[in-house]
C-alpha atoms as a PDB file:
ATOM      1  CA  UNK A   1    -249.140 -95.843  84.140  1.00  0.00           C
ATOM      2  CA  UNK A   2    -245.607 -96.766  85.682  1.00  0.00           C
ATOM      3  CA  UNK A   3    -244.251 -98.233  89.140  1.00  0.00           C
ATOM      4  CA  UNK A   4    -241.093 -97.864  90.743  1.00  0.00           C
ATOM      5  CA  UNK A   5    -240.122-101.057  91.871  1.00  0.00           C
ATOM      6  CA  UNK A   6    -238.335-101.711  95.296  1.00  0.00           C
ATOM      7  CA  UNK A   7    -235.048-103.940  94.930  1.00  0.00           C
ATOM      8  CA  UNK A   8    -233.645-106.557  97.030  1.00  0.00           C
ATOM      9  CA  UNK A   9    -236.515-107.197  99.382  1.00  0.00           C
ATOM     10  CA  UNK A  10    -238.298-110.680  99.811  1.00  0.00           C
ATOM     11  CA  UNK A  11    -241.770-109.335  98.392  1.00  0.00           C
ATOM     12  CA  UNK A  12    -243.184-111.904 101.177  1.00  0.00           C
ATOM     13  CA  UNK A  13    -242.324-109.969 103.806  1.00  0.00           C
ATOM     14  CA  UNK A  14    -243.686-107.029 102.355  1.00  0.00           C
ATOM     15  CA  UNK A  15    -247.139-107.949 102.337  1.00  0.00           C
ATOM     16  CA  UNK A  16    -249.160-107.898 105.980  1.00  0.00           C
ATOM     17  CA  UNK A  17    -250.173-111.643 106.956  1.00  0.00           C
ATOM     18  CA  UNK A  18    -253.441-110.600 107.236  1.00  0.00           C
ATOM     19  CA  UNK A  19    -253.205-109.823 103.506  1.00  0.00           C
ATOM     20  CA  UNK A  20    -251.244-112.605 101.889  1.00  0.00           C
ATOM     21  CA  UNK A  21    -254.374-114.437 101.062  1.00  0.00           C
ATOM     22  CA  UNK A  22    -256.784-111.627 100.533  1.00  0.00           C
ATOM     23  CA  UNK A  23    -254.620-110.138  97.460  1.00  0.00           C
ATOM     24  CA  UNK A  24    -254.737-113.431  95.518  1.00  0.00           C
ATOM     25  CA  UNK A  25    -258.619-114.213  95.935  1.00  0.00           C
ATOM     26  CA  UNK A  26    -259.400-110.723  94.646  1.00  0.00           C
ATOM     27  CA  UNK A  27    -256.826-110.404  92.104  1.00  0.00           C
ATOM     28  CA  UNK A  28    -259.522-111.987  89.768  1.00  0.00           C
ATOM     29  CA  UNK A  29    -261.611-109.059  90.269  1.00  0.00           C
ATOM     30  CA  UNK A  30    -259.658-105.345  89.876  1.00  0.00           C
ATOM     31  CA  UNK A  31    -262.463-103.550  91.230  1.00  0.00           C
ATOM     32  CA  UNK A  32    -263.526-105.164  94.137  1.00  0.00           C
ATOM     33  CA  UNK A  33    -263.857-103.347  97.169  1.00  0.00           C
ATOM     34  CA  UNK A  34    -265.714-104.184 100.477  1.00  0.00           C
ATOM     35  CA  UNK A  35    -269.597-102.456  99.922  1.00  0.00           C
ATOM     36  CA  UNK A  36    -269.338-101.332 103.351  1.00  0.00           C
ATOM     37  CA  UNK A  37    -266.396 -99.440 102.886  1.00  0.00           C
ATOM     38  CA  UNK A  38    -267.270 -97.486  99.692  1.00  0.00           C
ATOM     39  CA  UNK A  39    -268.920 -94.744 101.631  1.00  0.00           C
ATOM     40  CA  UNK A  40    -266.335 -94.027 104.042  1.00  0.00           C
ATOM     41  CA  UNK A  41    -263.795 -94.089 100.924  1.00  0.00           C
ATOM     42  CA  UNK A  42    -266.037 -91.110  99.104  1.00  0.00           C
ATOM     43  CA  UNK A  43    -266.132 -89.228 102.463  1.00  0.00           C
ATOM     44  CA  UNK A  44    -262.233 -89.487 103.018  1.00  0.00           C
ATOM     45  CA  UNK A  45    -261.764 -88.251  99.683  1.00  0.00           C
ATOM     46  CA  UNK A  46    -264.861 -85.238  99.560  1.00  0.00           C
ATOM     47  CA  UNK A  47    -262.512 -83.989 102.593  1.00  0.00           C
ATOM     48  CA  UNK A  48    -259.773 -83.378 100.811  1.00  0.00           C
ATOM     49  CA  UNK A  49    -261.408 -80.883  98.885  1.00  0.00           C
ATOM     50  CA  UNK A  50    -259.618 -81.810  95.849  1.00  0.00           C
ATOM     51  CA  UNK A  51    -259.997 -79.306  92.733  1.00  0.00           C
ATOM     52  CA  UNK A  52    -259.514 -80.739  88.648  1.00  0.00           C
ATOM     53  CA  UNK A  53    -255.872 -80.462  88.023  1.00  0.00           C
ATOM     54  CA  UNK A  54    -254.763 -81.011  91.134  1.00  0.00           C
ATOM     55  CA  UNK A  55    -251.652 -83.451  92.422  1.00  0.00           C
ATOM     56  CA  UNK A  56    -253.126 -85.898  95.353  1.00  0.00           C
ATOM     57  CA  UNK A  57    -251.054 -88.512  97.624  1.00  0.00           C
ATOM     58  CA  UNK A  58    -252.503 -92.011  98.469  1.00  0.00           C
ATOM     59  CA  UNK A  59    -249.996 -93.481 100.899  1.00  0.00           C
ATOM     60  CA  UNK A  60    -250.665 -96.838 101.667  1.00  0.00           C
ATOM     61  CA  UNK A  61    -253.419 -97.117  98.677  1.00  0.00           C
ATOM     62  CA  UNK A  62    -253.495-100.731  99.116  1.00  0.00           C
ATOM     63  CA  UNK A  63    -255.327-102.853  95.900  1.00  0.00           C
ATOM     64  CA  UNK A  64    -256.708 -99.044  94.605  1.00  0.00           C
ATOM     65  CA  UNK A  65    -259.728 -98.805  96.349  1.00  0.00           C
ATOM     66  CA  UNK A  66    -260.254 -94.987  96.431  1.00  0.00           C
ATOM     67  CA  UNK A  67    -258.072 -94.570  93.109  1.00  0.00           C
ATOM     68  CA  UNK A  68    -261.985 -94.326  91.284  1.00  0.00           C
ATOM     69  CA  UNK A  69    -262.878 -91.249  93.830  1.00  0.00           C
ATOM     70  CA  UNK A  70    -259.499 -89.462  93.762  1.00  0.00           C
ATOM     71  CA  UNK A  71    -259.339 -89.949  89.682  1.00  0.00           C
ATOM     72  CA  UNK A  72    -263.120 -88.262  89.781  1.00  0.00           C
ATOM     73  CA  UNK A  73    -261.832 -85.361  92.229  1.00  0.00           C
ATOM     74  CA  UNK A  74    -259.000 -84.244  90.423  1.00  0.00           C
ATOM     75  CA  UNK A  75    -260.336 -85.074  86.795  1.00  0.00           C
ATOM     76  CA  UNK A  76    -257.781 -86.109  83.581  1.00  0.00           C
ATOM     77  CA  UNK A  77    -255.678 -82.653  84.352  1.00  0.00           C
ATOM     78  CA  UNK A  78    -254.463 -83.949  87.720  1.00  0.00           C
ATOM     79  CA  UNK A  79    -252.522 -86.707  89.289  1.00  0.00           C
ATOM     80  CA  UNK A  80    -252.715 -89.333  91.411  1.00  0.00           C
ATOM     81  CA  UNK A  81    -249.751 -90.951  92.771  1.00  0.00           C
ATOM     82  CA  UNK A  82    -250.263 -94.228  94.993  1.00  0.00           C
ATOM     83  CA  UNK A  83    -247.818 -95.442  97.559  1.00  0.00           C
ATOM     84  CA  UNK A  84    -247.425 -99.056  98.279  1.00  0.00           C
ATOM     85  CA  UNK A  85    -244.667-101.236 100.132  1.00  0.00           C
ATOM     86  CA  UNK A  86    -245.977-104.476  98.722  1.00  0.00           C
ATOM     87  CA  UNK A  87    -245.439-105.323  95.469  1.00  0.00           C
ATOM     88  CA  UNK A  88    -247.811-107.643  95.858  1.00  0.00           C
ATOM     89  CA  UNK A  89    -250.234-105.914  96.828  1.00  0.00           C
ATOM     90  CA  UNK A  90    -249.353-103.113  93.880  1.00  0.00           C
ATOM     91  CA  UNK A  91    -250.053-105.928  91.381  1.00  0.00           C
ATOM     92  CA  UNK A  92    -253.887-105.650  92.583  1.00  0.00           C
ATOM     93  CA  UNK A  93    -253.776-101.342  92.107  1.00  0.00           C
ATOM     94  CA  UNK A  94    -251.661-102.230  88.704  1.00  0.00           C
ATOM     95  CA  UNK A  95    -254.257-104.161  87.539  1.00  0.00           C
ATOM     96  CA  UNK A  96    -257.268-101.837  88.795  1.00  0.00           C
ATOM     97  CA  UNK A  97    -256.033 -98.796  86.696  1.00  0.00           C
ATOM     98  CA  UNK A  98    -255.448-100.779  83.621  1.00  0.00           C
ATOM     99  CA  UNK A  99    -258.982-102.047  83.615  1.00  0.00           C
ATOM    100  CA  UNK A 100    -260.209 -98.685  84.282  1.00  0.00           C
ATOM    101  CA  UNK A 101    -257.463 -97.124  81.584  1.00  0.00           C
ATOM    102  CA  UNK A 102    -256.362 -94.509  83.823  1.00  0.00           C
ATOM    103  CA  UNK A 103    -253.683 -92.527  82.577  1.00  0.00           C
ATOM    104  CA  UNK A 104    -252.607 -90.530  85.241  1.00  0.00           C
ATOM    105  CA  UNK A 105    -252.313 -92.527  87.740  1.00  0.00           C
ATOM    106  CA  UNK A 106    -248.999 -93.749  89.132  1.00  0.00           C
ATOM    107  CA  UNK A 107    -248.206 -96.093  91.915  1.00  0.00           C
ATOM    108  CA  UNK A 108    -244.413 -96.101  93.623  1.00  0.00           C
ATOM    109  CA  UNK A 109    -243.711 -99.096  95.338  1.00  0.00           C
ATOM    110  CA  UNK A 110    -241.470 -98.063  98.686  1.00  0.00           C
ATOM    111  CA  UNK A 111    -241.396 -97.301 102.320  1.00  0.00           C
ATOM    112  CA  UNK A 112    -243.691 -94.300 103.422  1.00  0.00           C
ATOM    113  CA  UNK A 113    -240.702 -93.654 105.370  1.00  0.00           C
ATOM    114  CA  UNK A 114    -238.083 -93.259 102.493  1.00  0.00           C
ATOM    115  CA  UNK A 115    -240.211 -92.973  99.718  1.00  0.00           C
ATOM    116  CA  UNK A 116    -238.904 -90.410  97.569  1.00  0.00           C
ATOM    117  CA  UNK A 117    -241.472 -87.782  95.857  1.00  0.00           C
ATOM    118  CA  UNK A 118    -241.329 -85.466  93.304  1.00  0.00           C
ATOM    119  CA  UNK A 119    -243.049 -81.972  93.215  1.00  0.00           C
ATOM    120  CA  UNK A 120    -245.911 -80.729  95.514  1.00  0.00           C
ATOM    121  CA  UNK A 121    -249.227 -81.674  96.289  1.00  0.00           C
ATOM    122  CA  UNK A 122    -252.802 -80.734  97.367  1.00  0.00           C
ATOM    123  CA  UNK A 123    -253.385 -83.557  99.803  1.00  0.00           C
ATOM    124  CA  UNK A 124    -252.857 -86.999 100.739  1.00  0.00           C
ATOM    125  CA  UNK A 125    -255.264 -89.811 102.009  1.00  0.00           C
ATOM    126  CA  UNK A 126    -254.072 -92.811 104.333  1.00  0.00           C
ATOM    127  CA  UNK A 127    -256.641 -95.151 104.493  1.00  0.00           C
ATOM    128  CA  UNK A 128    -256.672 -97.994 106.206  1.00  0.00           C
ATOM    129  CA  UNK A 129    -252.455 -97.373 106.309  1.00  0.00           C
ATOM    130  CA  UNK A 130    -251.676 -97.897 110.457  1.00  0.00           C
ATOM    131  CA  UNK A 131    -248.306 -97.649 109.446  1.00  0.00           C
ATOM    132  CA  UNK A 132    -248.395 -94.645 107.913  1.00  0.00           C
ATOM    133  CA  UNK A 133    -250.387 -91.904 109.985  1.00  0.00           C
ATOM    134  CA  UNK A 134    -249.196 -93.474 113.188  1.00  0.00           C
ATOM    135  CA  UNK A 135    -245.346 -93.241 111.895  1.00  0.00           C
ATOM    136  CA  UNK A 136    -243.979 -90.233 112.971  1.00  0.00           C
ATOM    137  CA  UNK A 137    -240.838 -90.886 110.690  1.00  0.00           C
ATOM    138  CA  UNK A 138    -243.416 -91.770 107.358  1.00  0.00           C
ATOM    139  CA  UNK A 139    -245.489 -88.186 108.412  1.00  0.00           C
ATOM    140  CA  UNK A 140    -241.863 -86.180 108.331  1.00  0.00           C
ATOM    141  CA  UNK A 141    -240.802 -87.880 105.061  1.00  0.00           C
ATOM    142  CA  UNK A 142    -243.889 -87.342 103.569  1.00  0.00           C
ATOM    143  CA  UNK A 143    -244.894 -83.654 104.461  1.00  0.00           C
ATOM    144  CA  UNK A 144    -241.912 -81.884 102.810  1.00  0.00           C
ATOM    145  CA  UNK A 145    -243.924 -83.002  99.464  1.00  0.00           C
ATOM    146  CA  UNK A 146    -247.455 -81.089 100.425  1.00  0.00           C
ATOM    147  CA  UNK A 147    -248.302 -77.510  99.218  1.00  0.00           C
ATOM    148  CA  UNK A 148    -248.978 -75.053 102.028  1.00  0.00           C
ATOM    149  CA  UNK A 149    -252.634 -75.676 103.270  1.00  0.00           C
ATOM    150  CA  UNK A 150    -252.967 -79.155 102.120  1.00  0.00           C
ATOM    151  CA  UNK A 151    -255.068 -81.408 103.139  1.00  0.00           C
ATOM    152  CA  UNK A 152    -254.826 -84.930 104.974  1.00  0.00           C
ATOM    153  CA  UNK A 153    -257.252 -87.516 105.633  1.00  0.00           C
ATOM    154  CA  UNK A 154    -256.814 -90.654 107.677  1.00  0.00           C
ATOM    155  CA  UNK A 155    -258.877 -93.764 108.209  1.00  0.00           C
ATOM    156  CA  UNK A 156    -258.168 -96.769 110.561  1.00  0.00           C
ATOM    157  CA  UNK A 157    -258.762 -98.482 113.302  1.00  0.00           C
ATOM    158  CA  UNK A 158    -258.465 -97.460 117.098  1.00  0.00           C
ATOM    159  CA  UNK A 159    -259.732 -99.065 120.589  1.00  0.00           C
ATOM    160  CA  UNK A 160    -262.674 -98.241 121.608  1.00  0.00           C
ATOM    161  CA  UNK A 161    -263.900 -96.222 124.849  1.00  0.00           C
ATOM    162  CA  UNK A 162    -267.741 -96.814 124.051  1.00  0.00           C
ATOM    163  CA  UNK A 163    -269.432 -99.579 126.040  1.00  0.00           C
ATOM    164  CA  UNK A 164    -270.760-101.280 123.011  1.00  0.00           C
ATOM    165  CA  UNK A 165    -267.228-100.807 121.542  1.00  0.00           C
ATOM    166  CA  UNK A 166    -264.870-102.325 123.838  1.00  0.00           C
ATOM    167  CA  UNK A 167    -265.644-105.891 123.681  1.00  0.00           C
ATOM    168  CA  UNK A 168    -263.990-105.883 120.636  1.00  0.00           C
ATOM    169  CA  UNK A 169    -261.008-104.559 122.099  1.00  0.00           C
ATOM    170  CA  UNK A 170    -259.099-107.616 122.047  1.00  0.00           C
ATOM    171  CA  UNK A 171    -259.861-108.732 118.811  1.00  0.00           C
ATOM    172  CA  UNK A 172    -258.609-105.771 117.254  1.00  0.00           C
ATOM    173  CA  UNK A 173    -255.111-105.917 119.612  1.00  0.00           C
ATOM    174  CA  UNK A 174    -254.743-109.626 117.687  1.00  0.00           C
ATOM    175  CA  UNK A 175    -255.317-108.523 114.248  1.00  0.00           C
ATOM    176  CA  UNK A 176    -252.828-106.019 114.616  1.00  0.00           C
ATOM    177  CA  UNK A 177    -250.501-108.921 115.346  1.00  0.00           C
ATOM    178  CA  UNK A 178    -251.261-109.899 111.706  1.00  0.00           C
ATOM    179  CA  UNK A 179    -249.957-106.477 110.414  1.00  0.00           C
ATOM    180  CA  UNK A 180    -246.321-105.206 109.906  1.00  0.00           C
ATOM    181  CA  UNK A 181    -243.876-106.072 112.986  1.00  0.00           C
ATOM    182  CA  UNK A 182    -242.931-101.673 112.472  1.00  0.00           C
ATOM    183  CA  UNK A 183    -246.542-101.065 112.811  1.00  0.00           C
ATOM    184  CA  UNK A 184    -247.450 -98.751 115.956  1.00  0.00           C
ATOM    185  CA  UNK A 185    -249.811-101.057 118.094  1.00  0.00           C
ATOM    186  CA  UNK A 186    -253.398-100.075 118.049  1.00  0.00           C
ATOM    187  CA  UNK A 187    -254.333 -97.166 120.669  1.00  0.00           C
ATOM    188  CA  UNK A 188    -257.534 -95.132 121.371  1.00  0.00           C
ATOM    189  CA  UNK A 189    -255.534 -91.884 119.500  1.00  0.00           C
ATOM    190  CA  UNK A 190    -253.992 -93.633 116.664  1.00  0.00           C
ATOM    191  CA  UNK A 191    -254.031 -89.887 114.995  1.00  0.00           C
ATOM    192  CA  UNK A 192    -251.980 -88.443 118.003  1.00  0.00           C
ATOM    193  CA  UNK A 193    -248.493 -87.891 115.305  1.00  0.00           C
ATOM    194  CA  UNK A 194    -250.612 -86.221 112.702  1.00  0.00           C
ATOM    195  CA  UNK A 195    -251.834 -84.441 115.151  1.00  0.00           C
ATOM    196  CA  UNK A 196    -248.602 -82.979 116.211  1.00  0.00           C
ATOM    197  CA  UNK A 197    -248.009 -82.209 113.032  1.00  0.00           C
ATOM    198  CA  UNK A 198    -251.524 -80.160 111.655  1.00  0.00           C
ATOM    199  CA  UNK A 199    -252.517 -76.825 112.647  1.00  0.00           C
ATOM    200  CA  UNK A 200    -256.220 -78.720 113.294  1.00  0.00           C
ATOM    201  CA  UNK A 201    -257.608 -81.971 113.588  1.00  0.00           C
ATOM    202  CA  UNK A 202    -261.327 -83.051 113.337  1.00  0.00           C
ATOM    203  CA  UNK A 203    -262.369 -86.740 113.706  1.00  0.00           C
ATOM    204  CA  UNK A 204    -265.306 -88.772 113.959  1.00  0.00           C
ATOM    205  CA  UNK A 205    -265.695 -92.710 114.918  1.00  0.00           C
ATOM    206  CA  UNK A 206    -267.378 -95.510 113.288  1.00  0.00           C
ATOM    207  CA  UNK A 207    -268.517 -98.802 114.070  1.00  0.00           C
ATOM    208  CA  UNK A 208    -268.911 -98.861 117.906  1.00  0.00           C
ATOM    209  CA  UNK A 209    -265.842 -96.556 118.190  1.00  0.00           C
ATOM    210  CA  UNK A 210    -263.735 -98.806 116.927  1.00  0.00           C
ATOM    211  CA  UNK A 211    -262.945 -97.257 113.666  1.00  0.00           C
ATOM    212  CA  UNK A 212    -262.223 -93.647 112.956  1.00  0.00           C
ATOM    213  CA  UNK A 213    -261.874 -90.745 110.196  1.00  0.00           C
ATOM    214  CA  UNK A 214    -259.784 -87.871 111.034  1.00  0.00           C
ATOM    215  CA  UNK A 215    -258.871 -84.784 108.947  1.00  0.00           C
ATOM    216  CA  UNK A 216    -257.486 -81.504 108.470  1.00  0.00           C
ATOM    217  CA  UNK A 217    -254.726 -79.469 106.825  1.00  0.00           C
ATOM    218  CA  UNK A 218    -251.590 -78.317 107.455  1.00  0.00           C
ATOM    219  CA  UNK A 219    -249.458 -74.943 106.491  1.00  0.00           C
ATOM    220  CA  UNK A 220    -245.964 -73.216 105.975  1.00  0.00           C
ATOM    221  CA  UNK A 221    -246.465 -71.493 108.836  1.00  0.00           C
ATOM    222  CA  UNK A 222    -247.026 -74.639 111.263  1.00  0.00           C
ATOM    223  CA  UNK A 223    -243.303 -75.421 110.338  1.00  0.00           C
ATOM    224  CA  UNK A 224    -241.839 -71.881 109.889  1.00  0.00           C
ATOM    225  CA  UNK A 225    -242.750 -70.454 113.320  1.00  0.00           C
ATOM    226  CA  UNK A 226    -243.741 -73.283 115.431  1.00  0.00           C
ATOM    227  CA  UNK A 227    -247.440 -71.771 115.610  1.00  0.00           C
ATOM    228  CA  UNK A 228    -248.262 -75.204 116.558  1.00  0.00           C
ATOM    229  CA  UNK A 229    -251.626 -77.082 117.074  1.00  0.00           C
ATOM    230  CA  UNK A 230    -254.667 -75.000 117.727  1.00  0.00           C
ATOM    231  CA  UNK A 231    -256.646 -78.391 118.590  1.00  0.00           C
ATOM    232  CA  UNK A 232    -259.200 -81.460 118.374  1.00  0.00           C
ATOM    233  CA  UNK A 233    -263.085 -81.559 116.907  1.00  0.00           C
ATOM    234  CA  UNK A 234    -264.731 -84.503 117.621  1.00  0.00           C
ATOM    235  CA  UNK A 235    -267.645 -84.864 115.124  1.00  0.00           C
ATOM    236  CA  UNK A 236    -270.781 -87.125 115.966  1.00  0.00           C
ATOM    237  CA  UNK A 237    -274.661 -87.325 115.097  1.00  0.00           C
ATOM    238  CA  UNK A 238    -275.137 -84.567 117.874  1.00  0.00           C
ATOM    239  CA  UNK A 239    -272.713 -82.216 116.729  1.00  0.00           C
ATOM    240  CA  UNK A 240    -269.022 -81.170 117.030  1.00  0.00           C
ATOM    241  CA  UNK A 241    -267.205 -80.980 120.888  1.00  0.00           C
ATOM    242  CA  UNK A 242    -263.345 -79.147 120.672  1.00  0.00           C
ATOM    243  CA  UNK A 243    -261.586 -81.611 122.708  1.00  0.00           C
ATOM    244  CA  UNK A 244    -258.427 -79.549 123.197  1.00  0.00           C
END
């Protein structure tokens, strides 16, 4: 396992408020994740459709908490390479895959936006990572890197438009305060610059609407000839609506 190290930066500053506590109660504990969250984390990753042997992104991957299902998808022929800006954070995903002994596994610590990649790859997860699929500038730095057809999967959270949902409206707008100062603010389409960049999107909400899954893939040919965006399916319990 390596990590590329960022230089110069106050590691402080790096690390979401929100988060500055969290990373040091659970560094005790390399596998924690929140029980609640496990399922969504398999479901992010079963939509990649990831193969054995394949190369898969996880940009914003955070203490490592889907490293265990993207390690199963692509098996001990492929990689995984994890992007983090906090080196703090990183210590947690360090520490995660040398528990587990993964050995090909390999988290860069950088900027979504500048990170630098090397060689092409099948798909790439941002979960939980507002500040990367709602970055126009981290989408164009990091697409370049993804084979033709790849997949992307996004998790997060959004306001909600659901009666039940929008109470909690305002809470969510003050957490976000807690995240990075570059971080778009929360919206009801925090997928909107992925979608601009995908040939189709699908996405489905959770808890009351406030929390979403989105997904799809995007080719050559989306770039090439300006083909463009061929639209929106909403998944629910009732089915799947094209919104555009």
């Amino acid at each position: 396992m390596q990590v590329k190290a960022l230089d110069n930066v106050d590691n402080h500053k790096l690390t979401p408020p929100y988060f500055r506590c969290l990373v040091h109660l659970i560094r005790p504990f390399p596998n924690f994740d929140f029980f609640f969250i496990r399922p969504l984390r398999q479901k992010a990753v079963r939509l990649l459709q990831l193969k054995p042997g394949e190369r898969v992104l996880d940009v914003g991957c955070g203490p490592g908490g889907s490293l265990p299902y993207l390690v199963d998808a692509v098996g001990p022929s492929g990689e995984v390479v994890g992007v983090e800006i906090s080196p703090e954070v990183a210590i947690n995903a360090r520490r995660r895959i040398e528990k587990n002994r993964w050995r090909n596994v390999l988290v860069i610590e950088a900027d979504a936006r500048t990170v630098k990649l090397q060689g092409k790859f099948a798909g790439a997860l941002m979960f939980a990572a507002a500040d990367v699929y709602a970055s126009p500038q981290a989408l164009a730095n990091l697409f370049p890197s993804l084979k033709d057809d790849a997949r992307i999967v996004a998790f997060g959270a959004k306001l909600s438009d659901r009666r039940s949902g929008k109470v909690l409206n305002p809470l969510l707008r003050s957490l976000w305060k807690l995240s990075f100062s570059s971080t778009p603010a929360v919206n009801y389409e925090p997928w909107a610059p992925l979608k601009d960049s995908m040939d189709e999107l699908h996405f489905q909400e959770y808890f009351l609407g406030c929390m979403f899954l989105a997904w799809g893939s995007r080719s050559a040919r989306h770039e090439e000839d300006g083909s463009g965006f061929s639209g929106i399916t909403r998944s629910n319990a009732f089915g799947k609506h094209r919104l555009l």
